[in-house]
C-alpha atoms as a PDB file:
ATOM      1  CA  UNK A   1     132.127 143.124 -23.650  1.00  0.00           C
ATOM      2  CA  UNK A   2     134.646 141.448 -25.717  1.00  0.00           C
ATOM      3  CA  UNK A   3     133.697 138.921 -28.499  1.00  0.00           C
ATOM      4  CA  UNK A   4     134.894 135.073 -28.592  1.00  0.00           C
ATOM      5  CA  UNK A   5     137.525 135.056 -31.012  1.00  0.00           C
ATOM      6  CA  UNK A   6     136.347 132.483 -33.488  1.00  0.00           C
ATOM      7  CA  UNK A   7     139.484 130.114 -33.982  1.00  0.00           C
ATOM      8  CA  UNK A   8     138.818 126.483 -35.411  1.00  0.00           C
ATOM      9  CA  UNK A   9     140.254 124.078 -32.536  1.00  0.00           C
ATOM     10  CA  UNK A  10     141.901 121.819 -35.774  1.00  0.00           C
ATOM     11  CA  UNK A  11     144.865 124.068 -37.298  1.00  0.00           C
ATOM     12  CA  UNK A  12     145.396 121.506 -40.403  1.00  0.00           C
ATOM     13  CA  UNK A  13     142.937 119.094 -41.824  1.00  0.00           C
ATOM     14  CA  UNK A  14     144.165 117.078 -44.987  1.00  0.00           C
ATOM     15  CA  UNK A  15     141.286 114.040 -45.254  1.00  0.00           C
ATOM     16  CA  UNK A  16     141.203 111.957 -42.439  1.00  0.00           C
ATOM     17  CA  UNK A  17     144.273 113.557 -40.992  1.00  0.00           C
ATOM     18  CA  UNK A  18     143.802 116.597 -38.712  1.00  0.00           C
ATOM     19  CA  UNK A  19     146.712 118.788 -36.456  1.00  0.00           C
ATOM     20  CA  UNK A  20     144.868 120.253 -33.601  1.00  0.00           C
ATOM     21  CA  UNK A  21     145.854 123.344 -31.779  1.00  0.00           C
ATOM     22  CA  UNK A  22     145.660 122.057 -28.624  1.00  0.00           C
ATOM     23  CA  UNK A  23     148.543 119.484 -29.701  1.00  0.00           C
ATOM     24  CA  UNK A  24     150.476 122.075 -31.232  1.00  0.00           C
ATOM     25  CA  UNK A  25     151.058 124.124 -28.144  1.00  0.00           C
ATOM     26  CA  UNK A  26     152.566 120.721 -26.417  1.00  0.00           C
ATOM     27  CA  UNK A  27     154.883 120.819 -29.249  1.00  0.00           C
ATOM     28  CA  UNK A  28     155.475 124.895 -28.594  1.00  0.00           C
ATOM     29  CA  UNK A  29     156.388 123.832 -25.231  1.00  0.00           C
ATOM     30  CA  UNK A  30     158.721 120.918 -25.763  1.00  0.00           C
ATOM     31  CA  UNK A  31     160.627 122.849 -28.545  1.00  0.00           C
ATOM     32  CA  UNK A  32     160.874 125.748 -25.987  1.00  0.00           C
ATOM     33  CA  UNK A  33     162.065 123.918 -22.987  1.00  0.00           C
ATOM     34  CA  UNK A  34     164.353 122.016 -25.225  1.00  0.00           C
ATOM     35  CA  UNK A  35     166.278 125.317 -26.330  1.00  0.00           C
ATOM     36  CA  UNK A  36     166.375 127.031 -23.200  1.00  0.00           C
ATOM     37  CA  UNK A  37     167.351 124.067 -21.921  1.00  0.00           C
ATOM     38  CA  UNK A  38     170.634 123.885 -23.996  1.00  0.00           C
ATOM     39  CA  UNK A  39     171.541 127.301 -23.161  1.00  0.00           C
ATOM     40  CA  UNK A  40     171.866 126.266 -19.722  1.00  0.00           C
ATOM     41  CA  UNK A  41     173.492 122.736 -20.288  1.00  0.00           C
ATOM     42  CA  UNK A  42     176.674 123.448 -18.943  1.00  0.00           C
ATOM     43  CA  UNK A  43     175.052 124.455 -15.628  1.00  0.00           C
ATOM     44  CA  UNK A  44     174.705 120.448 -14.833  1.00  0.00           C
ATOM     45  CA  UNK A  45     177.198 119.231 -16.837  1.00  0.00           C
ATOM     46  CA  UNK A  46     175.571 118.147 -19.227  1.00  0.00           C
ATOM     47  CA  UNK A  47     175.486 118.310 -23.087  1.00  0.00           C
ATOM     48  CA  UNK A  48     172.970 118.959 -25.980  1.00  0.00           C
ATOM     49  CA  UNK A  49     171.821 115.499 -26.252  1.00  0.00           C
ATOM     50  CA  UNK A  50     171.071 114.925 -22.804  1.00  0.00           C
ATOM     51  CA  UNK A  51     168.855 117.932 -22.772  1.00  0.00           C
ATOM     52  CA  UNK A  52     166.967 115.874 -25.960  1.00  0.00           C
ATOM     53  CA  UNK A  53     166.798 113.234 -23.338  1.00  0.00           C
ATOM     54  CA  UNK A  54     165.599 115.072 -20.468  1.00  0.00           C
ATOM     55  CA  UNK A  55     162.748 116.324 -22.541  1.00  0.00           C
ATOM     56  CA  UNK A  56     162.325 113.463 -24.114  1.00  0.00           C
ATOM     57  CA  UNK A  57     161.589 111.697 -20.275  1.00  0.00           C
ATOM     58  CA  UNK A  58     159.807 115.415 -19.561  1.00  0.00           C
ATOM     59  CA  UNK A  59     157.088 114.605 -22.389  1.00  0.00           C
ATOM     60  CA  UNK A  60     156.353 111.127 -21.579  1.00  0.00           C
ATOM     61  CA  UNK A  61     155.890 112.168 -17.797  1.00  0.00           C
ATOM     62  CA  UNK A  62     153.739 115.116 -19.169  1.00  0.00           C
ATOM     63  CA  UNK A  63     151.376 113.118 -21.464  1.00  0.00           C
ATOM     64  CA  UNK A  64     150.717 109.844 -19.427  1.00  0.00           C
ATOM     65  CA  UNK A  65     150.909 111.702 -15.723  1.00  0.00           C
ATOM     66  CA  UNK A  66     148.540 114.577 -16.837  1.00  0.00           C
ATOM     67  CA  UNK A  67     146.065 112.435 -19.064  1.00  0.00           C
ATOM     68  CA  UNK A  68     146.142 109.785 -15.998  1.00  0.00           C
ATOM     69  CA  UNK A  69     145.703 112.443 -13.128  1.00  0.00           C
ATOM     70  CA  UNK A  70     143.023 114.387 -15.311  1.00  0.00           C
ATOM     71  CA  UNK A  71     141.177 110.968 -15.476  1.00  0.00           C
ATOM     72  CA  UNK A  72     141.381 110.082 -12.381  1.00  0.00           C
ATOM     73  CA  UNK A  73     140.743 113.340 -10.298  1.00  0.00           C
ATOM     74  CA  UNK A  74     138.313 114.852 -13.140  1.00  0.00           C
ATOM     75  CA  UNK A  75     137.053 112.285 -15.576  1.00  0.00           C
ATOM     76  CA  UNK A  76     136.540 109.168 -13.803  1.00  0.00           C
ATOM     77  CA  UNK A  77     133.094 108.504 -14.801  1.00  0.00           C
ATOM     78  CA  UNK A  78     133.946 109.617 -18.401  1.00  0.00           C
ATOM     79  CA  UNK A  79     136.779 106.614 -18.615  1.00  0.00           C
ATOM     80  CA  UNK A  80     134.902 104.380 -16.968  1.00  0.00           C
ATOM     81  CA  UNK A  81     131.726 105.004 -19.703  1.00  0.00           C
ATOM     82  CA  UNK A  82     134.502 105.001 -22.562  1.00  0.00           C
ATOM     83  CA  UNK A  83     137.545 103.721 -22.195  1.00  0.00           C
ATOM     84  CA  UNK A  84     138.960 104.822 -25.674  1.00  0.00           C
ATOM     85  CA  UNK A  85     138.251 108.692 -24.440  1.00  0.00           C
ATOM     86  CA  UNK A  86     141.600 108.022 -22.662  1.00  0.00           C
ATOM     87  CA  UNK A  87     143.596 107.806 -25.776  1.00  0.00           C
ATOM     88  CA  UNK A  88     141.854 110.690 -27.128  1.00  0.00           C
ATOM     89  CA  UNK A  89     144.516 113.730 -25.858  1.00  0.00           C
ATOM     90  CA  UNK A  90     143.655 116.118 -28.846  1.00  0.00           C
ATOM     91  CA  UNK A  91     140.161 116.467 -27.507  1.00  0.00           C
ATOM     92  CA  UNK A  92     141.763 118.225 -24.140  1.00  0.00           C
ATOM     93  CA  UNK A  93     141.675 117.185 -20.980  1.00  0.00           C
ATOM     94  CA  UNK A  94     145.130 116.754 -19.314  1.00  0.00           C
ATOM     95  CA  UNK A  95     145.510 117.712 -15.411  1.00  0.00           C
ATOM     96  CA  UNK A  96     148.680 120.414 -14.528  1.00  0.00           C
ATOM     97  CA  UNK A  97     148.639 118.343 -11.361  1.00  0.00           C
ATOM     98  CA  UNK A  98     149.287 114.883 -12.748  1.00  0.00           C
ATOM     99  CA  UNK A  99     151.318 116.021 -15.668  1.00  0.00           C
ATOM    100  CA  UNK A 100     153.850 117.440 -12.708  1.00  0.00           C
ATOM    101  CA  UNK A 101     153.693 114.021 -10.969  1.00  0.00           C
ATOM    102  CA  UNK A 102     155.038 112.889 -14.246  1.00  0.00           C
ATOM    103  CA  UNK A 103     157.388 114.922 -14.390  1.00  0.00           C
ATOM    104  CA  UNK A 104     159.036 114.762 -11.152  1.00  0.00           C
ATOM    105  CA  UNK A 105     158.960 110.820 -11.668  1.00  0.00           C
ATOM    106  CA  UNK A 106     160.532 111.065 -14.783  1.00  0.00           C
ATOM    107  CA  UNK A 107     163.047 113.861 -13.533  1.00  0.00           C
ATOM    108  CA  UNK A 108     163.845 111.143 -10.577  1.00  0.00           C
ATOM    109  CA  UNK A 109     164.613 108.172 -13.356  1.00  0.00           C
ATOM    110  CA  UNK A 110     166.580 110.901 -15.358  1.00  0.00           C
ATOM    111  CA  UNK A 111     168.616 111.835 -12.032  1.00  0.00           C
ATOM    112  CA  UNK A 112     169.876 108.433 -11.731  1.00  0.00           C
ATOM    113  CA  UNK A 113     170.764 107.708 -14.548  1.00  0.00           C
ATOM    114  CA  UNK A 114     173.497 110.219 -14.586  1.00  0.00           C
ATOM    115  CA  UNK A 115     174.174 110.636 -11.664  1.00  0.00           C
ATOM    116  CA  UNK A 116     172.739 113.967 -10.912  1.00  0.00           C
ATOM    117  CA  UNK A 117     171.256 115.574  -7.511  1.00  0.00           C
ATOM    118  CA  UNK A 118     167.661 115.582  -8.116  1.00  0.00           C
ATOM    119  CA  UNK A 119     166.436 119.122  -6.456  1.00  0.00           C
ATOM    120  CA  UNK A 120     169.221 120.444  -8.624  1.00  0.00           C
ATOM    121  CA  UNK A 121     167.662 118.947 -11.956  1.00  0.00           C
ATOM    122  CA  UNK A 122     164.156 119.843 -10.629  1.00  0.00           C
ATOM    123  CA  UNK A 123     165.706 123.999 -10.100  1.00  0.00           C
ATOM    124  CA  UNK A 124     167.340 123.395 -13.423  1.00  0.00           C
ATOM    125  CA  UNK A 125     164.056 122.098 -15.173  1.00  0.00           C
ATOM    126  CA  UNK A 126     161.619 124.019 -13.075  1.00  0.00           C
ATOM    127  CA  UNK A 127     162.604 127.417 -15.195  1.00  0.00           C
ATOM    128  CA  UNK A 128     161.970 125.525 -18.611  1.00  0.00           C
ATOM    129  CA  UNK A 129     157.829 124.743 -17.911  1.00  0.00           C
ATOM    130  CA  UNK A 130     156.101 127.504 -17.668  1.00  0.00           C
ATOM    131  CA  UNK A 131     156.380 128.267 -21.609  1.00  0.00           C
ATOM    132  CA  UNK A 132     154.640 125.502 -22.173  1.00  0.00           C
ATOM    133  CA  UNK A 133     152.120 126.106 -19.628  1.00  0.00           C
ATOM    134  CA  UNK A 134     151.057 129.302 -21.236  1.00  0.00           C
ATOM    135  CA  UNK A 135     150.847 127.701 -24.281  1.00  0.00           C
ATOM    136  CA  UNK A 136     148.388 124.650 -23.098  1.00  0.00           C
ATOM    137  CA  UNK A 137     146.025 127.223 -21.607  1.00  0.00           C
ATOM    138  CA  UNK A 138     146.184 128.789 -25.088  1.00  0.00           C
ATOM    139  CA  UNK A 139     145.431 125.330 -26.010  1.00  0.00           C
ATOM    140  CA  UNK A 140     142.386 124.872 -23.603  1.00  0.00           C
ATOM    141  CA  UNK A 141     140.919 128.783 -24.622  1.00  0.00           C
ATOM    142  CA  UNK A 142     141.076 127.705 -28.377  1.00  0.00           C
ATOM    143  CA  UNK A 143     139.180 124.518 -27.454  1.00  0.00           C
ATOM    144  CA  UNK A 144     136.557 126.896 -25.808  1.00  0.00           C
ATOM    145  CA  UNK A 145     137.567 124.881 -22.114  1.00  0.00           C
ATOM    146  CA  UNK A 146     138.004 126.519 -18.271  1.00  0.00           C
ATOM    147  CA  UNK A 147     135.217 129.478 -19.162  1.00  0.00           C
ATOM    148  CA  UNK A 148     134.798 131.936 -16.325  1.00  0.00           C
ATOM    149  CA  UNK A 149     132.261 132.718 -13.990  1.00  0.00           C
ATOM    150  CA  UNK A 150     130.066 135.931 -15.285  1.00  0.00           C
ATOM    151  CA  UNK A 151     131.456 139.137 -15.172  1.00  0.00           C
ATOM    152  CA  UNK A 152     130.844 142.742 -16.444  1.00  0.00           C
ATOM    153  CA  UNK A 153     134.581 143.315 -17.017  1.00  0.00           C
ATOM    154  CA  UNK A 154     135.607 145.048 -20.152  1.00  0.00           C
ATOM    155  CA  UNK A 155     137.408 142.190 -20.873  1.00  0.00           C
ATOM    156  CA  UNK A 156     134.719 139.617 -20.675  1.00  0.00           C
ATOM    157  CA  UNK A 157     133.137 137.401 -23.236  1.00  0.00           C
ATOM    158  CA  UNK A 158     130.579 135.105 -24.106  1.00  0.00           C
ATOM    159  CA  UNK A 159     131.867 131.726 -24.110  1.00  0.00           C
ATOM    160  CA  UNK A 160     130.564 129.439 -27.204  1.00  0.00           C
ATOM    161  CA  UNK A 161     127.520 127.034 -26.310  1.00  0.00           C
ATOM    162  CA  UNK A 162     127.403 128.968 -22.763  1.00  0.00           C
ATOM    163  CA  UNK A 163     124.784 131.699 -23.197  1.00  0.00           C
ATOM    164  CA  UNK A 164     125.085 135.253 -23.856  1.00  0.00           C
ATOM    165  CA  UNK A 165     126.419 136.230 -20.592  1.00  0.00           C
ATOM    166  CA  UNK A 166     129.947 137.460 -20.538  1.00  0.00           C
ATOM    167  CA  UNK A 167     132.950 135.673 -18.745  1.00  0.00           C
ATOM    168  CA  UNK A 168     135.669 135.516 -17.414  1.00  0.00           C
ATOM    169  CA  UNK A 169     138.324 134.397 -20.226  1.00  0.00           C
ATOM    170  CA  UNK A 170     140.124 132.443 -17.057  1.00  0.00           C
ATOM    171  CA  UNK A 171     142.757 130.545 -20.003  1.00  0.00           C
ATOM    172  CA  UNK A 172     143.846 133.987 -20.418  1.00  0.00           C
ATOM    173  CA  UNK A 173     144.370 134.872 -16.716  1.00  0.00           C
ATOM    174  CA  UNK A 174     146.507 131.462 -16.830  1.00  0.00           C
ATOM    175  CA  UNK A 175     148.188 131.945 -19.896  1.00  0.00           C
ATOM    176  CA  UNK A 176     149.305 135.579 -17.996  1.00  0.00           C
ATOM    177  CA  UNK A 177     150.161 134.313 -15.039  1.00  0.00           C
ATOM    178  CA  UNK A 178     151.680 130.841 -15.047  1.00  0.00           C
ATOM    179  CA  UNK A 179     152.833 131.340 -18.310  1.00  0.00           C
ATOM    180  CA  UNK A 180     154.617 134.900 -18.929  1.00  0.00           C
ATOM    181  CA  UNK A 181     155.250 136.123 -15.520  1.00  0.00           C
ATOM    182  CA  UNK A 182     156.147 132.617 -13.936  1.00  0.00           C
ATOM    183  CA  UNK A 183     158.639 132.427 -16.689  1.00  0.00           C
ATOM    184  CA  UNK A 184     159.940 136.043 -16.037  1.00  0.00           C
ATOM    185  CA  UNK A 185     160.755 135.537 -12.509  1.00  0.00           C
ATOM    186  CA  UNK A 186     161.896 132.210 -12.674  1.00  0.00           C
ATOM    187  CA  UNK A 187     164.208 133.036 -15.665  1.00  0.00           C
ATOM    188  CA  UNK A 188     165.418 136.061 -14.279  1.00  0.00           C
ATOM    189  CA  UNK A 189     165.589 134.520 -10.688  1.00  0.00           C
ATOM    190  CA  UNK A 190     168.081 131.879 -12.150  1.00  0.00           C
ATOM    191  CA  UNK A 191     170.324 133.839 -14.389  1.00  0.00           C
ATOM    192  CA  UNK A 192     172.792 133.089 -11.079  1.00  0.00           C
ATOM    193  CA  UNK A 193     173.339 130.084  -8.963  1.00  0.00           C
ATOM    194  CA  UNK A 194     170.733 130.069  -5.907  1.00  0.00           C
ATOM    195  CA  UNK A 195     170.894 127.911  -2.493  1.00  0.00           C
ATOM    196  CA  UNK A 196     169.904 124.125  -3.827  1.00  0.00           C
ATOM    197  CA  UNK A 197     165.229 123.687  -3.815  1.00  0.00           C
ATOM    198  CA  UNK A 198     165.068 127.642  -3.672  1.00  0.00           C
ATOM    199  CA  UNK A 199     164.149 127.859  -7.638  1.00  0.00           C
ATOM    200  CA  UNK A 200     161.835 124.490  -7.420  1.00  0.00           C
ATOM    201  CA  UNK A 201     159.997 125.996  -4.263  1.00  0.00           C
ATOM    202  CA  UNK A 202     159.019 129.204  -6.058  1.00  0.00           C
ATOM    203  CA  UNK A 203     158.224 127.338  -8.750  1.00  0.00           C
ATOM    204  CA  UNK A 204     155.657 124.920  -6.430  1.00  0.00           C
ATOM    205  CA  UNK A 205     153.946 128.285  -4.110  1.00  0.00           C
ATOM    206  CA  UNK A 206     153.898 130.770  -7.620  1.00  0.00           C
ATOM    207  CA  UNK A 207     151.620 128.315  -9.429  1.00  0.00           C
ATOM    208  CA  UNK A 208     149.962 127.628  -6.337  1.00  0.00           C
ATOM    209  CA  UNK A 209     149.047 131.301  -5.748  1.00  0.00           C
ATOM    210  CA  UNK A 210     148.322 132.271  -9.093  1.00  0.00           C
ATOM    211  CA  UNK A 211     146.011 128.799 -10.007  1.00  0.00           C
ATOM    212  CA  UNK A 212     144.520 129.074  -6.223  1.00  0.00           C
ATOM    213  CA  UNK A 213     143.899 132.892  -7.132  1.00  0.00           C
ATOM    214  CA  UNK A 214     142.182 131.975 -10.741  1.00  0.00           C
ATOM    215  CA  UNK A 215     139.889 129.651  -9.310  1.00  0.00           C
ATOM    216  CA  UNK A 216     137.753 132.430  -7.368  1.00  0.00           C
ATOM    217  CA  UNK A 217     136.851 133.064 -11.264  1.00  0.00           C
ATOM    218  CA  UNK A 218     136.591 130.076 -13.154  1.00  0.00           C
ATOM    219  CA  UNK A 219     133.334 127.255 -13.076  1.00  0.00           C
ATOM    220  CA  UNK A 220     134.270 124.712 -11.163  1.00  0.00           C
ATOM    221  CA  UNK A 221     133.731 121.225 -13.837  1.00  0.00           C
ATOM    222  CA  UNK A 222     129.956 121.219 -13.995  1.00  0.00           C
ATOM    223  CA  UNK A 223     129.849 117.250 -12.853  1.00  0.00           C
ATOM    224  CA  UNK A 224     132.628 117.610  -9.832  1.00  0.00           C
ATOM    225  CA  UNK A 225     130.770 121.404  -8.935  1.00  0.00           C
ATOM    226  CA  UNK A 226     132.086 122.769  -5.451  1.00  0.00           C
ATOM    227  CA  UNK A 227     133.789 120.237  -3.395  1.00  0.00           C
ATOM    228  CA  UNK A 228     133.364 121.835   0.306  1.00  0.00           C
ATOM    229  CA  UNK A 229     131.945 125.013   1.903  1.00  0.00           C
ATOM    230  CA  UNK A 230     130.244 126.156  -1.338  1.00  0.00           C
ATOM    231  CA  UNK A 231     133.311 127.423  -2.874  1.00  0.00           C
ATOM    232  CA  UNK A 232     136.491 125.179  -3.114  1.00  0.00           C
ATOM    233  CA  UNK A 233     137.185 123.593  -6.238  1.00  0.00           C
ATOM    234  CA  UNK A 234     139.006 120.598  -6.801  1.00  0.00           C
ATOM    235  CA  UNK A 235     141.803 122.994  -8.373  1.00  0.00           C
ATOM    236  CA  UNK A 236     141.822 124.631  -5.361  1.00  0.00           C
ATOM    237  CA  UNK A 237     142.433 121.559  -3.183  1.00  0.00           C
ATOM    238  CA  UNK A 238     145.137 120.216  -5.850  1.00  0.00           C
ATOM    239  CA  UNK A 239     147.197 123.544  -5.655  1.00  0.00           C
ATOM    240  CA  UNK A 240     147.027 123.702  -1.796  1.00  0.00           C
ATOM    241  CA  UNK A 241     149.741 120.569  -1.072  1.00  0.00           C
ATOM    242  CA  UNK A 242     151.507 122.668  -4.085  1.00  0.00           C
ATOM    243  CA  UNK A 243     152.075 126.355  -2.353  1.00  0.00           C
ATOM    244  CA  UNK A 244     152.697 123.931   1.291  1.00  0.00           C
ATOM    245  CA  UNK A 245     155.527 122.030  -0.665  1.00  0.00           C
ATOM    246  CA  UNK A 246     156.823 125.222  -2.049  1.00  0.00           C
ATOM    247  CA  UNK A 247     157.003 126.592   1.498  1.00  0.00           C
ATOM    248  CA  UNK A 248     158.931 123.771   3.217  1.00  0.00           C
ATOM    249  CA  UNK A 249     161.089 123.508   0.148  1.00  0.00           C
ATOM    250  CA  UNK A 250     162.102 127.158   0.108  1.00  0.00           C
ATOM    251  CA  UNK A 251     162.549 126.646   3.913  1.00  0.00           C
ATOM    252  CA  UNK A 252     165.280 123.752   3.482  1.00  0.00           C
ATOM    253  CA  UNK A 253     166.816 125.572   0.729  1.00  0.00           C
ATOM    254  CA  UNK A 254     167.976 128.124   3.378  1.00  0.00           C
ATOM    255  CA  UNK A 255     170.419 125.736   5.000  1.00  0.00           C
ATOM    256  CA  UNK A 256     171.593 124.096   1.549  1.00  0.00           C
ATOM    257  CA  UNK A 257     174.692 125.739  -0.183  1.00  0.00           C
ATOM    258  CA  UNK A 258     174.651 127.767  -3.405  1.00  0.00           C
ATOM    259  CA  UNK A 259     174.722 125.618  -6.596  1.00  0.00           C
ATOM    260  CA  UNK A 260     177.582 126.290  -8.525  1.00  0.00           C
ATOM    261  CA  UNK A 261     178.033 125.941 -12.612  1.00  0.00           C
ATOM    262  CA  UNK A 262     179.898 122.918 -13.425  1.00  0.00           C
ATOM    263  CA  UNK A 263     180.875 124.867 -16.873  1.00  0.00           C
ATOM    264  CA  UNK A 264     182.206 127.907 -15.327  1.00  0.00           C
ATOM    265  CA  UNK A 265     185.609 125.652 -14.493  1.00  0.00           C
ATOM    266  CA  UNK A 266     185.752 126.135 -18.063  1.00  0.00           C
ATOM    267  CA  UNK A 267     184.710 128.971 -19.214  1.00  0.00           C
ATOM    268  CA  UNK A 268     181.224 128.477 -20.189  1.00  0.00           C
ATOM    269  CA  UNK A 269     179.037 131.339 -20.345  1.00  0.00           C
ATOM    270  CA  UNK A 270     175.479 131.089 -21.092  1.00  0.00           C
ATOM    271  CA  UNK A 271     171.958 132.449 -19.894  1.00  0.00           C
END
């Protein structure tokens, strides 16, 4: 059995003013998707500053879709009772699900305005978010959140204010999974031009494997519980529409043609 590392959620306190670590890793994120982002500009056509845009229109979908969607599909009651606890991001609670209904709504306004093919922006962007996935479920582990079910692994650990028992370190198993090796795959994956919705359908069924998989591990929230046949979560039932998506979309990307690099006219190189 492993011990709970003991890591203060607040990283800087000065007074009344405190950093937490859970906002930090949005910023980890950003900055990261921002600079891979520029490497790959010249794939779309498009230069430095309108990768600061796109991220730009990438955070505000993030904050407001995945502090909305956690609200409404987990929190409900807790908004309702306070209304303020909205507001309150650094505490935790934001919902992958909503966040990437943000996203794509943002991605759609982004599309338009110049004038690009949105399932090529969405491959283009899809590459850049799992970074900053890993480091939110960092986030959510250092804020003692999504604890495991018991275990006797090696691995496992008391969780704090949950007993002795050990469990699961399921933020971990995220961090792992849609964070390093959704990046690896999707990175390496995209190093050439691929048939138009391929890259954004891997993207969908990946996470949707790999959050459907960590869910046979991790508590359900203790006031939604088990939300049919004693073991489906309401992750579960989230990420399903997810890994159908990423089927159809892979599907249609079979009869689309391969995206070329606007820069390569030129002679850009780049990752």
């Amino acid at each position: 059995m492993m011990q709970y590392p003991n890591i203060d959620p607040v990283a800087i306190s000065l007074g009344p003013f405190t950093i937490h670590w859970y906002g930090l890793m949005y910023v980890v994120g950003f900055v990261a998707a921002w600079w891979l982002g520029r490497l790959r500009a010249h794939r779309l056509g498009l230069s430095h500053d309108d990768i600061g845009d796109l991220i730009f229109y990438g955070a505000v979908g993030v904050v407001l879709g995945g502090r909305l969607g956690y609200a409404l599909f987990y929190g409900a009651e807790q908004w309702l009772a306070d209304p303020f606890w909205l507001l309150r991001i650094w505490e935790g609670g934001m919902s992958f699900h909503g966040g990437l209904i943000g996203v794509l709504v943002a991605a759609w306004v982004f599309a338009r305005r110049k004038r690009l093919d949105f399932f090529r922006l969405t491959d283009f962007i899809a590459p850049l978010v799992p970074i900053g996935l890993g480091a939110g479920r960092i986030g959510n582990f250092i804020n003692h959140e999504l604890p495991g079910r018991v275990s006797e692994l090696p691995w496992a650990m008391p969780f704090p204010h949950m007993g002795p028992e050990p469990r699961h370190p399921t933020a971990l198993y995220e961090f792992a999974l849609e964070g390093v090796v959704l990046f690896a795959v999707l990175w390496w994956l995209s190093r050439e031009p691929r048939r138009t919705g391929l890259i954004s359908g891997l993207f969908l069924l990946l996470y949707g494997v790999f959050r459907f998989a960590v869910e046979f591990v991790r508590l359900p929230d203790p006031h939604i519980g088990f939300i049919a046949f004693g073991w489906v979560t309401m992750g579960m039932a989230l990420t399903l529409p997810m890994m159908v998506a990423g089927v159809v979309l892979i599907g249609w990307s079979r009869r689309q043609p391969v995206a070329s690099r606007q820069g390569e006219s030129q002679g850009v190189k780049g990752a």
